[in-house]
PDB file of N, CA and C in Angstrom:
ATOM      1  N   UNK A   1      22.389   4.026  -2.241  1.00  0.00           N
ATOM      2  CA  UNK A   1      21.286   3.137  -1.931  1.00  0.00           C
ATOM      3  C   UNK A   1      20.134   3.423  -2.899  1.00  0.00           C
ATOM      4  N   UNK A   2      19.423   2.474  -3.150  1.00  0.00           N
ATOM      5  CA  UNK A   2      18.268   2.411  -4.262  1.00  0.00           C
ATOM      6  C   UNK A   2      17.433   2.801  -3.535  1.00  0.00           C
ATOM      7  N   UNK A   3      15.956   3.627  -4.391  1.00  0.00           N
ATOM      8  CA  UNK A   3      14.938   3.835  -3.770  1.00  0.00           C
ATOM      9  C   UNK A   3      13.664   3.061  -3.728  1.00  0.00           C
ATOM     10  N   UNK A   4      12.841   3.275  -3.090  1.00  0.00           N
ATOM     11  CA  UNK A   4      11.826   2.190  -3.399  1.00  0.00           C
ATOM     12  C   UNK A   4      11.116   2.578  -4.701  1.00  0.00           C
ATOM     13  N   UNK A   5      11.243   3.288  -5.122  1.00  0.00           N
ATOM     14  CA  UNK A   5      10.779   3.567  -6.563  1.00  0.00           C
ATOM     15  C   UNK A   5      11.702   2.614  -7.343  1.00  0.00           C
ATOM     16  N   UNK A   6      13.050   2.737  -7.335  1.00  0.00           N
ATOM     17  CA  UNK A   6      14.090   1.999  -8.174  1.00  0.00           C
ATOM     18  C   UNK A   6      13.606   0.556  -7.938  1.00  0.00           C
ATOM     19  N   UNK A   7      13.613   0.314  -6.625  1.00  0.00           N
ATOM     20  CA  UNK A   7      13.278  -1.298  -6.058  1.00  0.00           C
ATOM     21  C   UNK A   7      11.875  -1.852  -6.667  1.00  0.00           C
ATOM     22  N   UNK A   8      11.256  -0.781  -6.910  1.00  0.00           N
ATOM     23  CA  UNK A   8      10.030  -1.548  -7.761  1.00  0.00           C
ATOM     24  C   UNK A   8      10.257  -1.584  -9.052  1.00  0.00           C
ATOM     25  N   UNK A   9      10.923  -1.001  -9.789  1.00  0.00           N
ATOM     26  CA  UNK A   9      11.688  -1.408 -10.832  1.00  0.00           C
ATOM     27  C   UNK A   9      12.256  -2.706 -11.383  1.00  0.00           C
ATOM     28  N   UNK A  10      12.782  -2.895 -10.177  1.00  0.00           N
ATOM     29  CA  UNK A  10      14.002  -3.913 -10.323  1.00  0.00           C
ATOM     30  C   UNK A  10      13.027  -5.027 -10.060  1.00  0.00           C
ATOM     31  N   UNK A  11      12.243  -5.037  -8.966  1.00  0.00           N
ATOM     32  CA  UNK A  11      11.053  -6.345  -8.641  1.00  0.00           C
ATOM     33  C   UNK A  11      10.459  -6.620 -10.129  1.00  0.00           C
ATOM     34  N   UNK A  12       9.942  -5.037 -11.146  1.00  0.00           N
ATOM     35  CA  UNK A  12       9.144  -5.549 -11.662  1.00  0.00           C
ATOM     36  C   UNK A  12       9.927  -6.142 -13.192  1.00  0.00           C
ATOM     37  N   UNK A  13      10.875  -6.434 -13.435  1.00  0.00           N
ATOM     38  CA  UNK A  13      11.604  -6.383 -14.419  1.00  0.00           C
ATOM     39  C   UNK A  13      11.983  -7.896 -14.455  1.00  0.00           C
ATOM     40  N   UNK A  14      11.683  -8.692 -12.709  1.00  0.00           N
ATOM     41  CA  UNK A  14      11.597  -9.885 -13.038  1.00  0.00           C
ATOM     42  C   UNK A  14      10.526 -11.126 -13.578  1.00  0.00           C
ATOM     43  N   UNK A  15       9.672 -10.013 -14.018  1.00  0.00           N
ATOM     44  CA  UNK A  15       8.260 -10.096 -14.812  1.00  0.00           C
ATOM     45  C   UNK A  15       8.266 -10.365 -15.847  1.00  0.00           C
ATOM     46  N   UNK A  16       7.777 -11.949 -16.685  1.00  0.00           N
ATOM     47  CA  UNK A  16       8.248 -11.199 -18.562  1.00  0.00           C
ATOM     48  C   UNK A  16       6.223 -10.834 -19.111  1.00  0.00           C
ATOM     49  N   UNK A  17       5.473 -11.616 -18.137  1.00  0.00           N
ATOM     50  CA  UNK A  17       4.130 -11.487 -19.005  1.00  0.00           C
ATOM     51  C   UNK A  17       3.316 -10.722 -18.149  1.00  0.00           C
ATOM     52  N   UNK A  18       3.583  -9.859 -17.014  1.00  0.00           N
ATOM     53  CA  UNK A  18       2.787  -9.145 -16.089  1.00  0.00           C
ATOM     54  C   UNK A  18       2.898  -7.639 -16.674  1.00  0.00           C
ATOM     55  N   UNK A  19       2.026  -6.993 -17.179  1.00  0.00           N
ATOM     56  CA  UNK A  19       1.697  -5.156 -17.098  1.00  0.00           C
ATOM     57  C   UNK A  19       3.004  -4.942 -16.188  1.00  0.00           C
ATOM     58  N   UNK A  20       3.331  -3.650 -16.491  1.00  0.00           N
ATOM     59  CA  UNK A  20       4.380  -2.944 -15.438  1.00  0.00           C
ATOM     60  C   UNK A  20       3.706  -1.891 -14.852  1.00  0.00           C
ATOM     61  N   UNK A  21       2.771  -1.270 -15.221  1.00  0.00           N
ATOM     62  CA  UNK A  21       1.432  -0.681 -14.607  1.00  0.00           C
ATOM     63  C   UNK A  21       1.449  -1.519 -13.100  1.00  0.00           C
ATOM     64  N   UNK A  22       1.324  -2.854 -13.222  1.00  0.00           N
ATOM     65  CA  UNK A  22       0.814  -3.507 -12.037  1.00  0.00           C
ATOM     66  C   UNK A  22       1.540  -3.508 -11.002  1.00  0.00           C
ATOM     67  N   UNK A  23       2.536  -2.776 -10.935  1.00  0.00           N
ATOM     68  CA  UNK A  23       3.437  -2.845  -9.857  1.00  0.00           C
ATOM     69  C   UNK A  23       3.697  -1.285  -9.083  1.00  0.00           C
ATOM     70  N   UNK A  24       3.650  -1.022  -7.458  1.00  0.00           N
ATOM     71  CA  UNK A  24       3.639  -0.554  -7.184  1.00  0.00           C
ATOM     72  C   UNK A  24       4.440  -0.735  -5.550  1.00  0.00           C
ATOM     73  N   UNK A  25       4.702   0.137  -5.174  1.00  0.00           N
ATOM     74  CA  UNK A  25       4.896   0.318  -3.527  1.00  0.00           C
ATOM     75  C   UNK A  25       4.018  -1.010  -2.522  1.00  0.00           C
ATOM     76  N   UNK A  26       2.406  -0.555  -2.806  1.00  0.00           N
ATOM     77  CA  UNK A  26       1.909  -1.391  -2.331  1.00  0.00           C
ATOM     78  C   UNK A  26       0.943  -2.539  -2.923  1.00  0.00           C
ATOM     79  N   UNK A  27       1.336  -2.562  -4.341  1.00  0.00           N
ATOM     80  CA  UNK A  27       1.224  -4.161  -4.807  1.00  0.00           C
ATOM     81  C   UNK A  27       1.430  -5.343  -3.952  1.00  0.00           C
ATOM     82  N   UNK A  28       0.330  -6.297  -3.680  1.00  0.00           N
ATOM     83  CA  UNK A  28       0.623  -7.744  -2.880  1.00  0.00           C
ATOM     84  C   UNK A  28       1.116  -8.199  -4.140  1.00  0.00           C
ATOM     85  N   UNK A  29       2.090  -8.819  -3.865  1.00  0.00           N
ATOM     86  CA  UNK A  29       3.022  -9.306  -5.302  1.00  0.00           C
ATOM     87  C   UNK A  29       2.632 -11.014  -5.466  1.00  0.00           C
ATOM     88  N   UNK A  30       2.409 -11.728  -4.510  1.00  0.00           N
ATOM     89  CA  UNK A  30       1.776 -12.965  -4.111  1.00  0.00           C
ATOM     90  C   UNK A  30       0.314 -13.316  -5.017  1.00  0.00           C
ATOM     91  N   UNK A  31      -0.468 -12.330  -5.441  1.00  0.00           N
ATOM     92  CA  UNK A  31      -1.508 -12.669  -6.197  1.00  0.00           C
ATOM     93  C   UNK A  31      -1.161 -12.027  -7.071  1.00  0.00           C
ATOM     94  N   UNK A  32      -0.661 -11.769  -8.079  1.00  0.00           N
ATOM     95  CA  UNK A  32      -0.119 -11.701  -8.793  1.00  0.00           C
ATOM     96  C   UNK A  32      -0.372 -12.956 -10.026  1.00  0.00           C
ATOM     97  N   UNK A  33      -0.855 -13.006 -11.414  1.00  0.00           N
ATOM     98  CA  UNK A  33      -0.779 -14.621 -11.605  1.00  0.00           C
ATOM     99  C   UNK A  33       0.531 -15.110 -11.835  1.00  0.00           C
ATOM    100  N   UNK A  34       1.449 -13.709 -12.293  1.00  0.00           N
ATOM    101  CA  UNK A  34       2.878 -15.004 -12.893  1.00  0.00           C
ATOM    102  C   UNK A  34       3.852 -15.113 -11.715  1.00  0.00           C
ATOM    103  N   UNK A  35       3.539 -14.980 -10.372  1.00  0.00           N
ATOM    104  CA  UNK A  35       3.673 -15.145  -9.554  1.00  0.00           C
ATOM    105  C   UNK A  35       4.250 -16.940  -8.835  1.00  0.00           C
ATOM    106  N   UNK A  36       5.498 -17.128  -9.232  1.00  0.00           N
ATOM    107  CA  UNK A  36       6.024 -18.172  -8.267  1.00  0.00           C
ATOM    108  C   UNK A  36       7.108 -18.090  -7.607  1.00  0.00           C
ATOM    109  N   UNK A  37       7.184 -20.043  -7.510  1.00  0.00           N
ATOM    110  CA  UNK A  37       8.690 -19.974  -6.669  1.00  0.00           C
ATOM    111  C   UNK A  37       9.493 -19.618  -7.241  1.00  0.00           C
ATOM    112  N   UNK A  38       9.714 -19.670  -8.829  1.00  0.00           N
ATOM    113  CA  UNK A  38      10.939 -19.623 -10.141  1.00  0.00           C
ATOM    114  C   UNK A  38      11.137 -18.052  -9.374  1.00  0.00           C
ATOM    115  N   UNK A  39      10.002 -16.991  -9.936  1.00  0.00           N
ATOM    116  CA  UNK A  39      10.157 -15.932  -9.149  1.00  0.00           C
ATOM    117  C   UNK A  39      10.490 -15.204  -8.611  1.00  0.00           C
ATOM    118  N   UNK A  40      10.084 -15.932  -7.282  1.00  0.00           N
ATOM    119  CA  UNK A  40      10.610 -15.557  -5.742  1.00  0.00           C
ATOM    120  C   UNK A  40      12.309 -15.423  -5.828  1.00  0.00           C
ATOM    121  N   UNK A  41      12.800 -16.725  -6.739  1.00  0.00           N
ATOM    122  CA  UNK A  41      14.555 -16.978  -6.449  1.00  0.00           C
ATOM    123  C   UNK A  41      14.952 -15.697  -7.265  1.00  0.00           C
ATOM    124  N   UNK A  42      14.170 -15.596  -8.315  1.00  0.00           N
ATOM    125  CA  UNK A  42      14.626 -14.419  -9.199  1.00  0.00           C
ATOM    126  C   UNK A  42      14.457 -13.044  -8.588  1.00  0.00           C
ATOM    127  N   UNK A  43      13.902 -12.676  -7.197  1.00  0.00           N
ATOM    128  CA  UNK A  43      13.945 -11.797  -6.317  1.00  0.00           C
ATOM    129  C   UNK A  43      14.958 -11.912  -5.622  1.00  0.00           C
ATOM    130  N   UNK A  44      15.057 -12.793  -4.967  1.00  0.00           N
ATOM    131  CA  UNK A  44      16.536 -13.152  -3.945  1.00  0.00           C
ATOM    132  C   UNK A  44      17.613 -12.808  -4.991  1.00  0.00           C
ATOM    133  N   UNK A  45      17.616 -13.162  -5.713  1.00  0.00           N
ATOM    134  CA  UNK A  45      19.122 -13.300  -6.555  1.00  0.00           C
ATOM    135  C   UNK A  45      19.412 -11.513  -7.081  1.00  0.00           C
ATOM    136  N   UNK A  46      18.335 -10.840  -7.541  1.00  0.00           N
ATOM    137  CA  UNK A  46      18.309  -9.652  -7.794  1.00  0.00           C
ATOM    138  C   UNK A  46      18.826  -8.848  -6.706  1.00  0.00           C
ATOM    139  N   UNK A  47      18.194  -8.938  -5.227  1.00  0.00           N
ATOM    140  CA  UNK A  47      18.430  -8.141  -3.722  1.00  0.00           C
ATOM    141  C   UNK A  47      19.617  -8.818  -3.808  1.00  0.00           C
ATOM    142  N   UNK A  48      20.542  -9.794  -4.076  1.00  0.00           N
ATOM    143  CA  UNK A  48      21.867 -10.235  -3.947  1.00  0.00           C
ATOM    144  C   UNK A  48      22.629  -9.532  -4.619  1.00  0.00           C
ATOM    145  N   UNK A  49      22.456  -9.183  -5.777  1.00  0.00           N
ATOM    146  CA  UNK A  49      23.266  -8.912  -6.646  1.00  0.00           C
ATOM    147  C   UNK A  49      23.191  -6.742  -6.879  1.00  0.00           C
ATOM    148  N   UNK A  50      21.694  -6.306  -6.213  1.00  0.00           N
ATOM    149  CA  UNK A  50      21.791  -5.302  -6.746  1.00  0.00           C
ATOM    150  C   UNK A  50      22.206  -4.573  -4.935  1.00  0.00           C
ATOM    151  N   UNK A  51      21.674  -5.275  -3.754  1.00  0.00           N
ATOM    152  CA  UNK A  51      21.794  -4.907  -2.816  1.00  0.00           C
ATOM    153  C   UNK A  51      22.882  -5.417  -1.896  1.00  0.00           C
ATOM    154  N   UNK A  52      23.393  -6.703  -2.379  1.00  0.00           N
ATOM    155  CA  UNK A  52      24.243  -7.336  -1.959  1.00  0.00           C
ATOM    156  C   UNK A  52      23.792  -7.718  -0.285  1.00  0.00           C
ATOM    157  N   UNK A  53      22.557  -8.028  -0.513  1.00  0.00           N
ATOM    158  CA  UNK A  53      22.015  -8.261   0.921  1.00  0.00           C
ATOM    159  C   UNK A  53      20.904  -9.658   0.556  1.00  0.00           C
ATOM    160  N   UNK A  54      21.571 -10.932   1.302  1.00  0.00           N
ATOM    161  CA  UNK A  54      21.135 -12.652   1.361  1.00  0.00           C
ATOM    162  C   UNK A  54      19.674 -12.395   2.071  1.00  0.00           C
ATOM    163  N   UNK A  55      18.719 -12.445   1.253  1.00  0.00           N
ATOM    164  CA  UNK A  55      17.383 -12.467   1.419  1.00  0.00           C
ATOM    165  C   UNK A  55      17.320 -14.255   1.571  1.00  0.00           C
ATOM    166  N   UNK A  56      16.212 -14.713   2.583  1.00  0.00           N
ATOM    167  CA  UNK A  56      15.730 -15.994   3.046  1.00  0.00           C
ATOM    168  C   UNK A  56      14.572 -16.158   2.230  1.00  0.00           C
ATOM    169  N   UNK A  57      14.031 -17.395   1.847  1.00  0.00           N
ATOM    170  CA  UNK A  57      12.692 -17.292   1.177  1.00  0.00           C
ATOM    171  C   UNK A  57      11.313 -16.824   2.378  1.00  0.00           C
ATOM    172  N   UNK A  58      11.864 -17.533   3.873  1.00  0.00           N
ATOM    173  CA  UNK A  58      11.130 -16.663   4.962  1.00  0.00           C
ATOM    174  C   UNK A  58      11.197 -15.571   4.610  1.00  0.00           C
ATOM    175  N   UNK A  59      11.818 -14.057   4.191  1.00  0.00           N
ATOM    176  CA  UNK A  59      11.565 -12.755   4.315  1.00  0.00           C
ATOM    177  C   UNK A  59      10.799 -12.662   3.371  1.00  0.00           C
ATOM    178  N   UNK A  60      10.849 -13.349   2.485  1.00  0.00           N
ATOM    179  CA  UNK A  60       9.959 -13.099   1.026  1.00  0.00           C
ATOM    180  C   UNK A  60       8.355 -13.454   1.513  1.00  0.00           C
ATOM    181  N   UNK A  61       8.424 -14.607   2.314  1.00  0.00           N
ATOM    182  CA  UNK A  61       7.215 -15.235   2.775  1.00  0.00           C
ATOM    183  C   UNK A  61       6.544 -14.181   3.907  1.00  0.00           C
ATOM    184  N   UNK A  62       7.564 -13.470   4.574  1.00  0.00           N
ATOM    185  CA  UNK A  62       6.858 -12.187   5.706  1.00  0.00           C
ATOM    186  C   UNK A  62       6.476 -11.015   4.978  1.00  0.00           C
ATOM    187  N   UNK A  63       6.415 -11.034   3.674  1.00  0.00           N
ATOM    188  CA  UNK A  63       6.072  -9.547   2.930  1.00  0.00           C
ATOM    189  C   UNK A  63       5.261  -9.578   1.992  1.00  0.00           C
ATOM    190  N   UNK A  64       4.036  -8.559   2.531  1.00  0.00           N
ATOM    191  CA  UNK A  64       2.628  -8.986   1.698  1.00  0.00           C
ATOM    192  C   UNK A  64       3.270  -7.829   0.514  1.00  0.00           C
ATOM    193  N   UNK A  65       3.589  -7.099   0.666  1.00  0.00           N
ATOM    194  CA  UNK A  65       3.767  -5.890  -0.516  1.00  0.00           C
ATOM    195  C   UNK A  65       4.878  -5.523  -1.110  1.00  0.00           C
ATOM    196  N   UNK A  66       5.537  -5.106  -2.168  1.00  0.00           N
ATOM    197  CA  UNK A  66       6.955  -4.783  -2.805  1.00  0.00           C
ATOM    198  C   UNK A  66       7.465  -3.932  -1.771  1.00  0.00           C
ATOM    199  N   UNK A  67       6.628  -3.013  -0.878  1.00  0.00           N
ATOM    200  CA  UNK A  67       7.223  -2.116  -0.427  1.00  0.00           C
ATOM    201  C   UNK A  67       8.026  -2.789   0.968  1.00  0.00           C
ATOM    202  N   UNK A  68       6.919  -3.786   1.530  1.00  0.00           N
ATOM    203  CA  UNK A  68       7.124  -4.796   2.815  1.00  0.00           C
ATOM    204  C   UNK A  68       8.750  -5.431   2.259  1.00  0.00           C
ATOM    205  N   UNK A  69       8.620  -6.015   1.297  1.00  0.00           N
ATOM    206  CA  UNK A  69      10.284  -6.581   0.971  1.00  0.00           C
ATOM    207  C   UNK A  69      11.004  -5.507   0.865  1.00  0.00           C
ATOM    208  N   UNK A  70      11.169  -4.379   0.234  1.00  0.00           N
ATOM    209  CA  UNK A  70      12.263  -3.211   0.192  1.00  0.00           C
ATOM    210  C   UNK A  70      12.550  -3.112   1.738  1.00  0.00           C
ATOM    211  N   UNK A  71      11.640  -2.848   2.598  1.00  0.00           N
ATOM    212  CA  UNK A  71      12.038  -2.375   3.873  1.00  0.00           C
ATOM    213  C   UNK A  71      12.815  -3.926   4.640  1.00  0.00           C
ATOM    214  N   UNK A  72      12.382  -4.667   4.377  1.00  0.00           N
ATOM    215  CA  UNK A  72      13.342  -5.810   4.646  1.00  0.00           C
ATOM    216  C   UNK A  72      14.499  -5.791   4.446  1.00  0.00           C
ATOM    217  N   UNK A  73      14.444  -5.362   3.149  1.00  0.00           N
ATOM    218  CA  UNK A  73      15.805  -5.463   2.366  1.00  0.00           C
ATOM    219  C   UNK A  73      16.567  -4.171   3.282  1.00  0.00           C
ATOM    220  N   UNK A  74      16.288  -3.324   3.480  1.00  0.00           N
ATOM    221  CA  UNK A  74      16.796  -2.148   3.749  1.00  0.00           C
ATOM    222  C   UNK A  74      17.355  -2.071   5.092  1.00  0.00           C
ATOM    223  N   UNK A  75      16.765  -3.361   6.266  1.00  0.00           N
ATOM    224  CA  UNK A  75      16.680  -3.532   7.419  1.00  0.00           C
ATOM    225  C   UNK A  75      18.039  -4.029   7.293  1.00  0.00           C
ATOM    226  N   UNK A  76      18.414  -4.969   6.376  1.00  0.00           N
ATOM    227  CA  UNK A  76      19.516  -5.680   6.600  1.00  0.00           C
ATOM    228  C   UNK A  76      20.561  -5.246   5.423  1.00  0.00           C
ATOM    229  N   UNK A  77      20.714  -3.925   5.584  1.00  0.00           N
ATOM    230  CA  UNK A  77      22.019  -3.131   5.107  1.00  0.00           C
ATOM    231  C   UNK A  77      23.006  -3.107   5.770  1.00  0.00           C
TER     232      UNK A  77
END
């Protein structure tokens, strides 16, 4: 299992013009500016592929922080 250190990794890598500085545990990832829906899918598809766990755009929408989605993610192992 990945850690939330790794998981912020992986969140922040779906970034091409954001600092990687800017990402953290408790980064609100939502204000963010390069922050969208394109994004968001590029989160789901990542937790699919690296966690093999079907994230909803609702769970994405219940999590103010990278760390709030990891534990989501982690809920539904």
């Amino acid at each position: 299992m990945k850690t939330l250190d790794e998981f912020v990794q992986l969140f922040a890598e779906q970034f091409e013009e954001t600092e990687q500085d800017l990402f953290a545990p408790e980064t609100k990832f939502r204000t963010l500016d390069e922050w969208s829906s394109l994004i968001s899918l590029s989160i789901i598809a990542m937790v699919d592929e690296e966690f093999d766990v079907a994230l909803k755009g609702a769970d994405v929408g219940n999590a103010d922080t990278i760390e709030d989605l990891y534990n989501i993610v982690i809920s539904k192992l």
